[in-house]
Protein backbone atom coordinates (compact mmCIF):
# COMPACT_ATOMS: atom_id res chain seq x y z
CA UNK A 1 -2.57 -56.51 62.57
CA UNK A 2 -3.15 -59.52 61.01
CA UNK A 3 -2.73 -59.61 57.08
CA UNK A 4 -4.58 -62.23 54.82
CA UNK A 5 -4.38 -64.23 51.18
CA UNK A 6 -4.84 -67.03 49.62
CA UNK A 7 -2.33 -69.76 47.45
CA UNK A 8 -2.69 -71.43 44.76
CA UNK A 9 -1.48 -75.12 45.82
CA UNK A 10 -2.27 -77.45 48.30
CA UNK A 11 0.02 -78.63 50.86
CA UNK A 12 0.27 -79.93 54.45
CA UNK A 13 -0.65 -78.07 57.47
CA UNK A 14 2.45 -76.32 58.53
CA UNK A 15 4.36 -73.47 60.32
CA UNK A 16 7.16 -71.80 58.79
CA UNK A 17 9.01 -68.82 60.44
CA UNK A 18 9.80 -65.81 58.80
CA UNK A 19 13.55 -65.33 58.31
CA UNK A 20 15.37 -62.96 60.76
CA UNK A 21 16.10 -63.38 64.16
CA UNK A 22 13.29 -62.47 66.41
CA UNK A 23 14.16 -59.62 69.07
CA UNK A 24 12.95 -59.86 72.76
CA UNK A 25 12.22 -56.16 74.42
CA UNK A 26 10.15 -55.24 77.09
CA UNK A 27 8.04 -52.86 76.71
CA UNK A 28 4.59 -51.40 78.32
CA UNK A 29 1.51 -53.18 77.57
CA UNK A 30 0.55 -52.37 74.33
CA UNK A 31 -1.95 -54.63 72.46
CA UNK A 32 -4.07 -54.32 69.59
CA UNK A 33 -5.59 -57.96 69.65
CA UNK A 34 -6.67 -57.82 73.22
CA UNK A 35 -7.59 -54.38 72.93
CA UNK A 36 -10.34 -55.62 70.19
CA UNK A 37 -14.03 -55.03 71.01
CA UNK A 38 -15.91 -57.95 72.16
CA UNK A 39 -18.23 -57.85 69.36
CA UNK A 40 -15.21 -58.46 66.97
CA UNK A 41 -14.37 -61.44 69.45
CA UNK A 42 -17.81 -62.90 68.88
CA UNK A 43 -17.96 -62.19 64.77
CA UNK A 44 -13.90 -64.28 65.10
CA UNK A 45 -15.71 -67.13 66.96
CA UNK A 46 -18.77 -67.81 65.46
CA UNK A 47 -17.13 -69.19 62.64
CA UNK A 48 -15.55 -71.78 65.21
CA UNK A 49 -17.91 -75.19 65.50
CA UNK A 50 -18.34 -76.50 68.95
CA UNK A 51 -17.62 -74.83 72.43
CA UNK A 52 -14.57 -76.17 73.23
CA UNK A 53 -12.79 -74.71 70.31
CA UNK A 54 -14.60 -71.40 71.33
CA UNK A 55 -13.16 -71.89 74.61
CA UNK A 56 -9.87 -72.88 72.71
CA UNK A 57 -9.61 -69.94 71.24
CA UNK A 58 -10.38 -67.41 74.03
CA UNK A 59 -8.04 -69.06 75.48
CA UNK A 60 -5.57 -68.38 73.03
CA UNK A 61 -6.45 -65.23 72.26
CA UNK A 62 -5.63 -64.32 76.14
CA UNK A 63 -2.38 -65.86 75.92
CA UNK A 64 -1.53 -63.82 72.77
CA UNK A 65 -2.81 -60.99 74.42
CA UNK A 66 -0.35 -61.44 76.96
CA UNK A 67 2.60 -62.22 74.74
CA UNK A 68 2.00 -58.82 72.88
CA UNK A 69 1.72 -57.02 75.80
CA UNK A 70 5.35 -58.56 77.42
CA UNK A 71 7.00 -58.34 73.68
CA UNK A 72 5.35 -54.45 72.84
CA UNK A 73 3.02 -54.00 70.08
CA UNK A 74 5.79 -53.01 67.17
CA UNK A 75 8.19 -55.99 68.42
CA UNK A 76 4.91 -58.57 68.12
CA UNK A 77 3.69 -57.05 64.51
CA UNK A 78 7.04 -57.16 63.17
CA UNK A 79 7.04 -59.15 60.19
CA UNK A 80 10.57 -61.12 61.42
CA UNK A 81 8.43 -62.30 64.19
CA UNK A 82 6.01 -63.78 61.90
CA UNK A 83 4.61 -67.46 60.86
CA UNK A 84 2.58 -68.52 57.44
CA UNK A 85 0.31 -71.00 58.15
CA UNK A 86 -1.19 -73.39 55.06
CA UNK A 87 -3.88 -75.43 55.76
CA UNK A 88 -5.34 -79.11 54.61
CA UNK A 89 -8.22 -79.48 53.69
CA UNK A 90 -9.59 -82.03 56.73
CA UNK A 91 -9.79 -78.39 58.60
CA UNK A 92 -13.78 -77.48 58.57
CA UNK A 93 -12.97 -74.36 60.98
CA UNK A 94 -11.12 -72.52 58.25
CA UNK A 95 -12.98 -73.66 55.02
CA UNK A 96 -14.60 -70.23 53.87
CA UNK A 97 -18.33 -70.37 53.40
CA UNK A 98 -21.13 -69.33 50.63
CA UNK A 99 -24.12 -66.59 51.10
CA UNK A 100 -25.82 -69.87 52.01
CA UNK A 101 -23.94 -70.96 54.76
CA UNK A 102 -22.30 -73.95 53.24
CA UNK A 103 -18.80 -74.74 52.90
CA UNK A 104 -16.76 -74.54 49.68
CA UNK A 105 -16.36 -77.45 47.98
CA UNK A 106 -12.68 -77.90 47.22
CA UNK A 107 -13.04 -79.55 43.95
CA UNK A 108 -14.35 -76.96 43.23
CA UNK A 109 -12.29 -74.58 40.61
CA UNK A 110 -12.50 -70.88 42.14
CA UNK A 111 -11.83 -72.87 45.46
CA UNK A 112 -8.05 -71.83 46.67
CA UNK A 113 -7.53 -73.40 50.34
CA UNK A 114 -6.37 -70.44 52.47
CA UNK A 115 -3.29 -69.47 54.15
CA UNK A 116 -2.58 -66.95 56.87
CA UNK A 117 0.12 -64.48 58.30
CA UNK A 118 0.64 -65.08 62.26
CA UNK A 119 2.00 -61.93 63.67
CA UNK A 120 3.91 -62.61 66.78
CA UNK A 121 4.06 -66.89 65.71
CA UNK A 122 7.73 -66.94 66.05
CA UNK A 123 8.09 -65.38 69.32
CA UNK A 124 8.19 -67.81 72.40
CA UNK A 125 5.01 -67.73 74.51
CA UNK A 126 2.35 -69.72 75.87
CA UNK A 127 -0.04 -71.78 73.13
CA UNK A 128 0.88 -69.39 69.88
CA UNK A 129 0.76 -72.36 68.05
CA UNK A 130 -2.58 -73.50 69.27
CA UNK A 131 -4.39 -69.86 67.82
CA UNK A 132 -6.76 -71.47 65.15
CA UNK A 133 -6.71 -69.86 61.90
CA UNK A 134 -9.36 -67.32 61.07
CA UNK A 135 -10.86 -67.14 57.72
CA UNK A 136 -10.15 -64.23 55.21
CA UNK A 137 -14.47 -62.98 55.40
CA UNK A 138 -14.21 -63.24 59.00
CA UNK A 139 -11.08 -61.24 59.63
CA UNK A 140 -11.58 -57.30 60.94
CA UNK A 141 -8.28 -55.55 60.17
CA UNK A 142 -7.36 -53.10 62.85
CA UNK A 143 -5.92 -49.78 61.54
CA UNK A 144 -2.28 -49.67 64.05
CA UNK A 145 -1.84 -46.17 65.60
CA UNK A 146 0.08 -43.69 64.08
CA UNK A 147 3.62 -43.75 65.53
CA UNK A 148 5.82 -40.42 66.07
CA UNK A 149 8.48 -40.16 64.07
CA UNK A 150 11.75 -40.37 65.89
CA UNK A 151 13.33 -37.67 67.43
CA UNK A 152 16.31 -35.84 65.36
CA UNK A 153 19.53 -36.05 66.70
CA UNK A 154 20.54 -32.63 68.16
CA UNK A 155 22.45 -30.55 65.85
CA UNK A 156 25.71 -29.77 67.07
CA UNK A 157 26.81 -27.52 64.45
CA UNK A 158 27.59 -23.63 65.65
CA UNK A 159 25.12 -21.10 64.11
CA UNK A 160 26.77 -18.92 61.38
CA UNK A 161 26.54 -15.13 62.14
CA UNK A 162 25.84 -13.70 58.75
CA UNK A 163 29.37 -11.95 57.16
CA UNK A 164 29.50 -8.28 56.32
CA UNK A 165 28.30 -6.73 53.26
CA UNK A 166 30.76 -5.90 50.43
CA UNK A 167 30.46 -3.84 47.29
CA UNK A 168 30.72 -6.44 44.19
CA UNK A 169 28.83 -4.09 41.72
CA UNK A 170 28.24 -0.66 40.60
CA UNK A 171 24.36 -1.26 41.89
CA UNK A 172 25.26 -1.75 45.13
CA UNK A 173 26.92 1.69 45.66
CA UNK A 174 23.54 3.09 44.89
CA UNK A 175 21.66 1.25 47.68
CA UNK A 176 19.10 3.82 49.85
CA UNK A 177 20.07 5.42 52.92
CA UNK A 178 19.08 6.68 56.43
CA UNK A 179 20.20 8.45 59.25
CA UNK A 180 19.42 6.22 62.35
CA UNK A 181 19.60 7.34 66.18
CA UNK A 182 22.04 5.30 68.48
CA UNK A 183 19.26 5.01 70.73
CA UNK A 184 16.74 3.55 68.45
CA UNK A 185 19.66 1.31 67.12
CA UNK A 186 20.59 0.06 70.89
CA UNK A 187 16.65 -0.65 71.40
CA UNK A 188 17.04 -2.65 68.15
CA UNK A 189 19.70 -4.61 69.44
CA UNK A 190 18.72 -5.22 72.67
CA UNK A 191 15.32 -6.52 71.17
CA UNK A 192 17.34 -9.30 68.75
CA UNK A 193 18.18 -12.82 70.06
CA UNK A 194 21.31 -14.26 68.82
CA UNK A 195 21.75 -17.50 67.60
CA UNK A 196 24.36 -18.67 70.55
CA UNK A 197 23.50 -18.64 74.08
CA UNK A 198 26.57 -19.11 75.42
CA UNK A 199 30.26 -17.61 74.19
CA UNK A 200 32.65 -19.16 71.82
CA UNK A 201 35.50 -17.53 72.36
CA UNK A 202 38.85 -19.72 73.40
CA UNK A 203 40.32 -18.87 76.90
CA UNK A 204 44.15 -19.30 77.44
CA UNK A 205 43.90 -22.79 78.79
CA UNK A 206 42.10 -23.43 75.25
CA UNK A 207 38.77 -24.51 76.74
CA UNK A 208 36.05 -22.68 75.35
CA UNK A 209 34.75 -19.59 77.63
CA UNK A 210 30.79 -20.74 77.70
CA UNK A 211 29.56 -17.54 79.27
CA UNK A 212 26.12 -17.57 79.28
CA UNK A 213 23.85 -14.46 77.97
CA UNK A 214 23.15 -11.58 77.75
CA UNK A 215 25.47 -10.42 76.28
CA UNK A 216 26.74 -6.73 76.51
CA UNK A 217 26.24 -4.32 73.72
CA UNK A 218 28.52 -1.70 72.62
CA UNK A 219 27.80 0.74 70.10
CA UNK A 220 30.49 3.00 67.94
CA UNK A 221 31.16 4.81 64.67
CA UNK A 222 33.26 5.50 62.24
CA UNK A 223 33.49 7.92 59.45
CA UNK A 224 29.69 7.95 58.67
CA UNK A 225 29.15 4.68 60.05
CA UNK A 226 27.80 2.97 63.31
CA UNK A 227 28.88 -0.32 64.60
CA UNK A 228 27.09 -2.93 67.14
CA UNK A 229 29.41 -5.62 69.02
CA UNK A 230 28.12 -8.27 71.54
CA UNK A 231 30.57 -8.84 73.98
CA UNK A 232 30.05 -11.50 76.96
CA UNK A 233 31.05 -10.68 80.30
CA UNK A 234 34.81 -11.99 79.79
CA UNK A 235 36.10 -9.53 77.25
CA UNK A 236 35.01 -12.03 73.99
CA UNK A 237 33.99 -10.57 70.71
CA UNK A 238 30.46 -12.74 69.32
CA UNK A 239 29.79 -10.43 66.51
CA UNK A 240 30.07 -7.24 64.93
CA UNK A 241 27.64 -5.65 62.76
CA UNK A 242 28.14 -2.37 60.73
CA UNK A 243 25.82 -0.08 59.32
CA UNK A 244 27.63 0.20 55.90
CA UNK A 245 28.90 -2.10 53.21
CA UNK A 246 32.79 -2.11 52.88
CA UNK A 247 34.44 -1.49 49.45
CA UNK A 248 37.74 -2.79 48.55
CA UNK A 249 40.64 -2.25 50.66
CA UNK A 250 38.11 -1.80 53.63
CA UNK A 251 36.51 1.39 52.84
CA UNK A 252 33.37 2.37 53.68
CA UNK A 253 30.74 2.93 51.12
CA UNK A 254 29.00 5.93 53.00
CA UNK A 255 32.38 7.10 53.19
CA UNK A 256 33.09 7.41 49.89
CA UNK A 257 29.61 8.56 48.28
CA UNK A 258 29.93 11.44 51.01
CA UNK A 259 33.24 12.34 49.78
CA UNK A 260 32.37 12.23 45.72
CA UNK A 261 29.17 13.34 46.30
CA UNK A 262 30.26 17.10 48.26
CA UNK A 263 32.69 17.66 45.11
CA UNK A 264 29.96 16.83 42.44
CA UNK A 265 27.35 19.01 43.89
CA UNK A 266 29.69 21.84 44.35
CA UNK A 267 30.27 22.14 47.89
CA UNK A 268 33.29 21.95 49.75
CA UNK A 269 34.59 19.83 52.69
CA UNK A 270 34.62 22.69 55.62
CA UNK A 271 30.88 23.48 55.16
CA UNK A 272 29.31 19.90 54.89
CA UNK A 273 31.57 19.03 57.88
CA UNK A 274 30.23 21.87 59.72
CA UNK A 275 26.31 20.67 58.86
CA UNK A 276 27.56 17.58 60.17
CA UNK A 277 28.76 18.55 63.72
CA UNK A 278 25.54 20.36 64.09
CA UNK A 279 23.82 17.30 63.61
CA UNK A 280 26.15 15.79 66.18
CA UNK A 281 26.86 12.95 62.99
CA UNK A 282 30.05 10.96 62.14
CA UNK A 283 31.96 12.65 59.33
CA UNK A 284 34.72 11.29 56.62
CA UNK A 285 38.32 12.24 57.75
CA UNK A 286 39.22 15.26 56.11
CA UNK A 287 42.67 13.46 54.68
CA UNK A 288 40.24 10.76 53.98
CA UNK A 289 38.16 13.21 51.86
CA UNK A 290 41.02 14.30 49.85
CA UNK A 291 42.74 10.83 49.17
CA UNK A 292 39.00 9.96 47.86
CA UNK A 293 38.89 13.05 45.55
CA UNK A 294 42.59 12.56 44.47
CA UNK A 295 42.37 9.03 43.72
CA UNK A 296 38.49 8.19 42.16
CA UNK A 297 37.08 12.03 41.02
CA UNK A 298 39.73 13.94 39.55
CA UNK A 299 40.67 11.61 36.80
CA UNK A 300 36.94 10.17 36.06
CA UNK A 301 35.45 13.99 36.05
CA UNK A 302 37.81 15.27 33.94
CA UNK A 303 37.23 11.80 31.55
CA UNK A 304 33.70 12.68 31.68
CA UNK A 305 33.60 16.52 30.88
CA UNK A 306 36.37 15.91 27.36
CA UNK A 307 33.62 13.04 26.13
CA UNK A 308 30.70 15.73 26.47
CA UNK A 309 32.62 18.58 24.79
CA UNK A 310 33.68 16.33 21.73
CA UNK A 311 29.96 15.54 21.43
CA UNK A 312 28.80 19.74 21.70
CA UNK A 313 31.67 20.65 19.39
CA UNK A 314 30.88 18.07 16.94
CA UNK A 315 27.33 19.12 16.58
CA UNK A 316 29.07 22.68 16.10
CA UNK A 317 30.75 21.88 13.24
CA UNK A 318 30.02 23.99 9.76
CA UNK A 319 27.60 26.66 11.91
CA UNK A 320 28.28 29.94 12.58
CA UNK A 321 28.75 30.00 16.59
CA UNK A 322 27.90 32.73 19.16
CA UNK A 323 28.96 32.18 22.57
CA UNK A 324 28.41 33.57 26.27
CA UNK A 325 31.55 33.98 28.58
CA UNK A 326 31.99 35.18 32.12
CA UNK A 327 35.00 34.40 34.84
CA UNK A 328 33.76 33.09 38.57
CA UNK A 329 36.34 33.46 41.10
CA UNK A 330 36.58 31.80 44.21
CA UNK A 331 36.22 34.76 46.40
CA UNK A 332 35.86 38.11 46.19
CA UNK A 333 38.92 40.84 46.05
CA UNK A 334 42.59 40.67 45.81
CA UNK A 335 42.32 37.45 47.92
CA UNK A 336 41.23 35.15 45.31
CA UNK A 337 43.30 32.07 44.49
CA UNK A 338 41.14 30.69 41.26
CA UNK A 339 39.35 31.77 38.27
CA UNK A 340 36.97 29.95 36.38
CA UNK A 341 36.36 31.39 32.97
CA UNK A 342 33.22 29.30 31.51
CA UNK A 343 31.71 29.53 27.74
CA UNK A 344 28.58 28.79 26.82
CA UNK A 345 27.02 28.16 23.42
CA UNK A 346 23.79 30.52 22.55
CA UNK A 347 21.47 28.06 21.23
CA UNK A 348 21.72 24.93 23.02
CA UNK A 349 22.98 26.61 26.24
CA UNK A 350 25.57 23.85 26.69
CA UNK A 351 29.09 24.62 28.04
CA UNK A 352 31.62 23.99 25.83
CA UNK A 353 34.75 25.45 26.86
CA UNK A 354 36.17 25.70 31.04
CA UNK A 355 39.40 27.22 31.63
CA UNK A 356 41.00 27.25 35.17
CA UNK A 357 43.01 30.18 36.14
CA UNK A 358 45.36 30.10 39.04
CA UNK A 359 46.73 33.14 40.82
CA UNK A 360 50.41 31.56 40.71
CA UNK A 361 49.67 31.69 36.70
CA UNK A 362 49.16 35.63 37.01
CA UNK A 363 52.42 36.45 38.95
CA UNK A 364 50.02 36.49 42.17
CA UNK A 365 47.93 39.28 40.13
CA UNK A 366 44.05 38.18 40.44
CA UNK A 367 42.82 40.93 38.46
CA UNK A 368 44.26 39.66 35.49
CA UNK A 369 43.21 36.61 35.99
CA UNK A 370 39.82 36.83 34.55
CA UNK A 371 41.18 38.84 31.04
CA UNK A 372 43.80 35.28 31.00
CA UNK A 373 41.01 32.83 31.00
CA UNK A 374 39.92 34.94 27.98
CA UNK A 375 42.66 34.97 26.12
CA UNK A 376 43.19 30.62 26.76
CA UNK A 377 39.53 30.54 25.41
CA UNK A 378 39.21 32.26 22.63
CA UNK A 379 42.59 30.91 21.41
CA UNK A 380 40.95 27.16 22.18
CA UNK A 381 37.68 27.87 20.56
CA UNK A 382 39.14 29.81 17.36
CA UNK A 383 41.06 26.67 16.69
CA UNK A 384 38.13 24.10 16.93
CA UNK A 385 34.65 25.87 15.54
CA UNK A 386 34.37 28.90 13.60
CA UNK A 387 33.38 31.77 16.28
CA UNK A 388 31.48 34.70 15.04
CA UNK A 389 30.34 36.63 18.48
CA UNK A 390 31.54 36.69 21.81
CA UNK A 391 29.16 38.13 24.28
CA UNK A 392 30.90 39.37 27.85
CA UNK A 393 30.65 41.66 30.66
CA UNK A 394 32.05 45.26 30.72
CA UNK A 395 35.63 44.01 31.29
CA UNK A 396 37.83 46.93 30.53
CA UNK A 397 40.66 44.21 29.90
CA UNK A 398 38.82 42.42 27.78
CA UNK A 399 37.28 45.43 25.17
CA UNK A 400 40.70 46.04 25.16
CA UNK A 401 41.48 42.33 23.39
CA UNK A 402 38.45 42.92 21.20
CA UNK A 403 38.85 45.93 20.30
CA UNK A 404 38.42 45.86 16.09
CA UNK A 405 41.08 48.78 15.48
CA UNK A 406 44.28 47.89 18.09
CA UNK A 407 43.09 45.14 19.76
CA UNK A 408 44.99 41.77 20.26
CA UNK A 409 41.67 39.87 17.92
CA UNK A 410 41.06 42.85 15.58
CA UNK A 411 42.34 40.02 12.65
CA UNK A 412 39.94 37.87 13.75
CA UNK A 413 36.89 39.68 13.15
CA UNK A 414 34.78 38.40 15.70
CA UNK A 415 31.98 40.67 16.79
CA UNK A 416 32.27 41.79 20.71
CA UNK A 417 29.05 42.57 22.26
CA UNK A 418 27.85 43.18 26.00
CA UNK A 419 25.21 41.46 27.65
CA UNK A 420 22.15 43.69 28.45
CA UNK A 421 22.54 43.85 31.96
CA UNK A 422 26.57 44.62 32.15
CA UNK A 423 25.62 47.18 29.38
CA UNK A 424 22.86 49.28 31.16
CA UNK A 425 25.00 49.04 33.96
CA UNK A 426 28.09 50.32 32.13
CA UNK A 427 25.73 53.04 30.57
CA UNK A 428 24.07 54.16 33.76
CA UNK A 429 27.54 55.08 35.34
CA UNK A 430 29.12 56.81 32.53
């Protein structure tokens, strides 16, 4: 592509090569000047006088068509590879001319004498420098293809697997869950396409092992999670995935949440393991369940339940305060290990007083045990809010504390009354 302009001084007739040293290639035969449309090649030499220039200058143009095509078309339009032609003004071929035909005169003062841009004038060929120059208004400017850009180099760098999940905040304990099916997992699997085709893994020799896929898939659990590993056909390791983010210290977070979660809803570990093996699910180790319970829930529930009971008992404070009071144990009979003896406040039905009672507390007596979880709460209440009623079951043990004549609480006037149902039941077998 040839590119055009005009200076503003006069001077000589000359050839000046562009700095640079011009580079020879060989390439296939790629030419935009030869490639021109013949009615382009007419408009170029009509503004030639006389027919042996116009045979001059096919001539030329031939020649520089075959130059281009020996050179390639990016090696002849390079701009090292280019000359700047000025010419006098004893030249009538390049003179520009008027709507009318006639040349410029250069005394004129919006006459510039032109100059020109040779692409491919520095390169050696036959009769470059015999190409007449070709005026700016009869110039057609070829648009050059559009070249691809270069291939990137090929990336050598080994894909990253992505690294397993950890627990960093309290938010991501709370994440959703789902049970999934080994075989829907394995289809899963199978379906993906890792980023390596061929293994990583260092043989003895220290070479690497380059087997090529696919790669086996094994599937296993642990605790309450399920793990995928590729393995290639030599025994190497690609990557493992697992189904569950890992706390610190490498526990799992399904793990855990089973283990808190079966104490805070009031279950216990033999039943929910049970549900479990029906289900034909991984389970928590049962020492792992109790070194989860020992370590994180104890201490935090306990925490928990004092902060709520300041809060009821403050609100309690200067009011006359009936409570409700019954004793659970853990199973029924002479067999029973614990008591629970829980109080509840009549108007805002929160609990404000537990007490534990354990059988070695008793002398191995469980019937007592109920009448000494009693006894610890009235003797904590009494000394915190100012208790008016206490409303039980028929315990014989305890209308024997409250009784108002010999009892153990007769000096603390507080009114003993039965709940409706343990009373018609009392009445109905008397």
């Amino acid at each position: 592509m040839c590119h055009w302009s005009y200076s503003y001084e006069r001077s000589p007739s000359a050839s000046t090569p562009m700095k640079g040293k011009p580079s020879l290639v060989t390439a296939p035969a790629l030419s935009m000047i030869g490639a021109s449309s013949g009615t382009d090649r007419e408009e170029h030499l009509d503004v030639i006088a006389g027919a042996t220039e116009i045979q001059s200058l096919e001539q030329s143009l031939q020649d520089m068509s075959i130059v281009e095509a020996e050179m390639g078309e990016n090696v002849f339009n390079d701009l090292l590879n280019s000359v700047i032609d000025w010419t006098d003004e004893g030249s009538s071929n390049i003179h520009p001319k008027s709507d009318d035909g006639k040349n410029y005169d250069s005394s004129d003062e919006e006459y510039f004498p032109p100059i020109c841009i040779r692409m491919g004038g520095a390169l050696k060929g036959p009769s470059i420098d015999e190409i007449p120059v070709i005026g700016l208004d009869e110039n057609v400017h070829d648009q050059p293809a559009h070249e691809d850009p270069p291939d990137e180099p090929p990336c050598n760098e080994e894909p990253a697997f992505p690294q397993p999940l950890h627990v960093l905040c309290e938010d991501d304990i709370g994440a959703r869950a789902a049970i999934v099916y080994e075989d829907s997992l394995k289809q899963l699997a199978t379906f993906l396409i890792l980023p390596v085709d061929k293994c990583t893994g260092l043989l003895q020799a220290g070479t690497f092992c380059n087997s090529s896929a696919p790669f086996e898939i094994n599937i296993a659990t642990k605790g309450t999670a399920i793990s995928v590993e590729w393995v290639c056909p030599k025994g190497h390791s690609l990557w493992r995935w697992n189904s569950q983010a890992k706390m610190k210290f490498g526990m799992q977070i399904g793990d855990f949440l089973l283990s808190t979660n079966i104490l805070l809803s009031g279950n216990n570990y033999a039943k929910v393991a049970l549900w479990f093996k029906f289900m034909n699910m991984g389970m928590v180790n049962k020492n792992t369940f109790f070194s989860i319970q020992d370590s994180y829930c104890v201490d935090t529930i306990k925490d928990f339940w004092d902060e709520r009971r300041s809060e009821a008992l403050s609100s309690l404070q200067g009011k006359d305060v009936v409570v409700l009071a019954d004793g659970r144990n853990d199973s029924p009979g002479h067999c029973a290990q614990y008591c629970s003896y829980t109080t509840m406040e009549n108007d805002t039905k929160e609990i404000i007083h537990v007490a534990t009672i354990d059988k070695r507390h008793t002398s191995w007596n469980s019937v007592v045990m109920e009448m000494e979880g009693f006894i610890q709460t009235v003797d904590k209440l009494t000394s915190e809010i100012k208790l008016v009623e206490v409303c039980t079951d028929a315990h014989a043990q305890i209308g024997a504390l409250m009784n108002p004549v010999k009892g153990k609480y007769k000096a603390l006037e507080i009114h003993h009354s039965l709940d409706i149902w343990h009373g018609a039941k009392n009445l109905a077998k008397k």
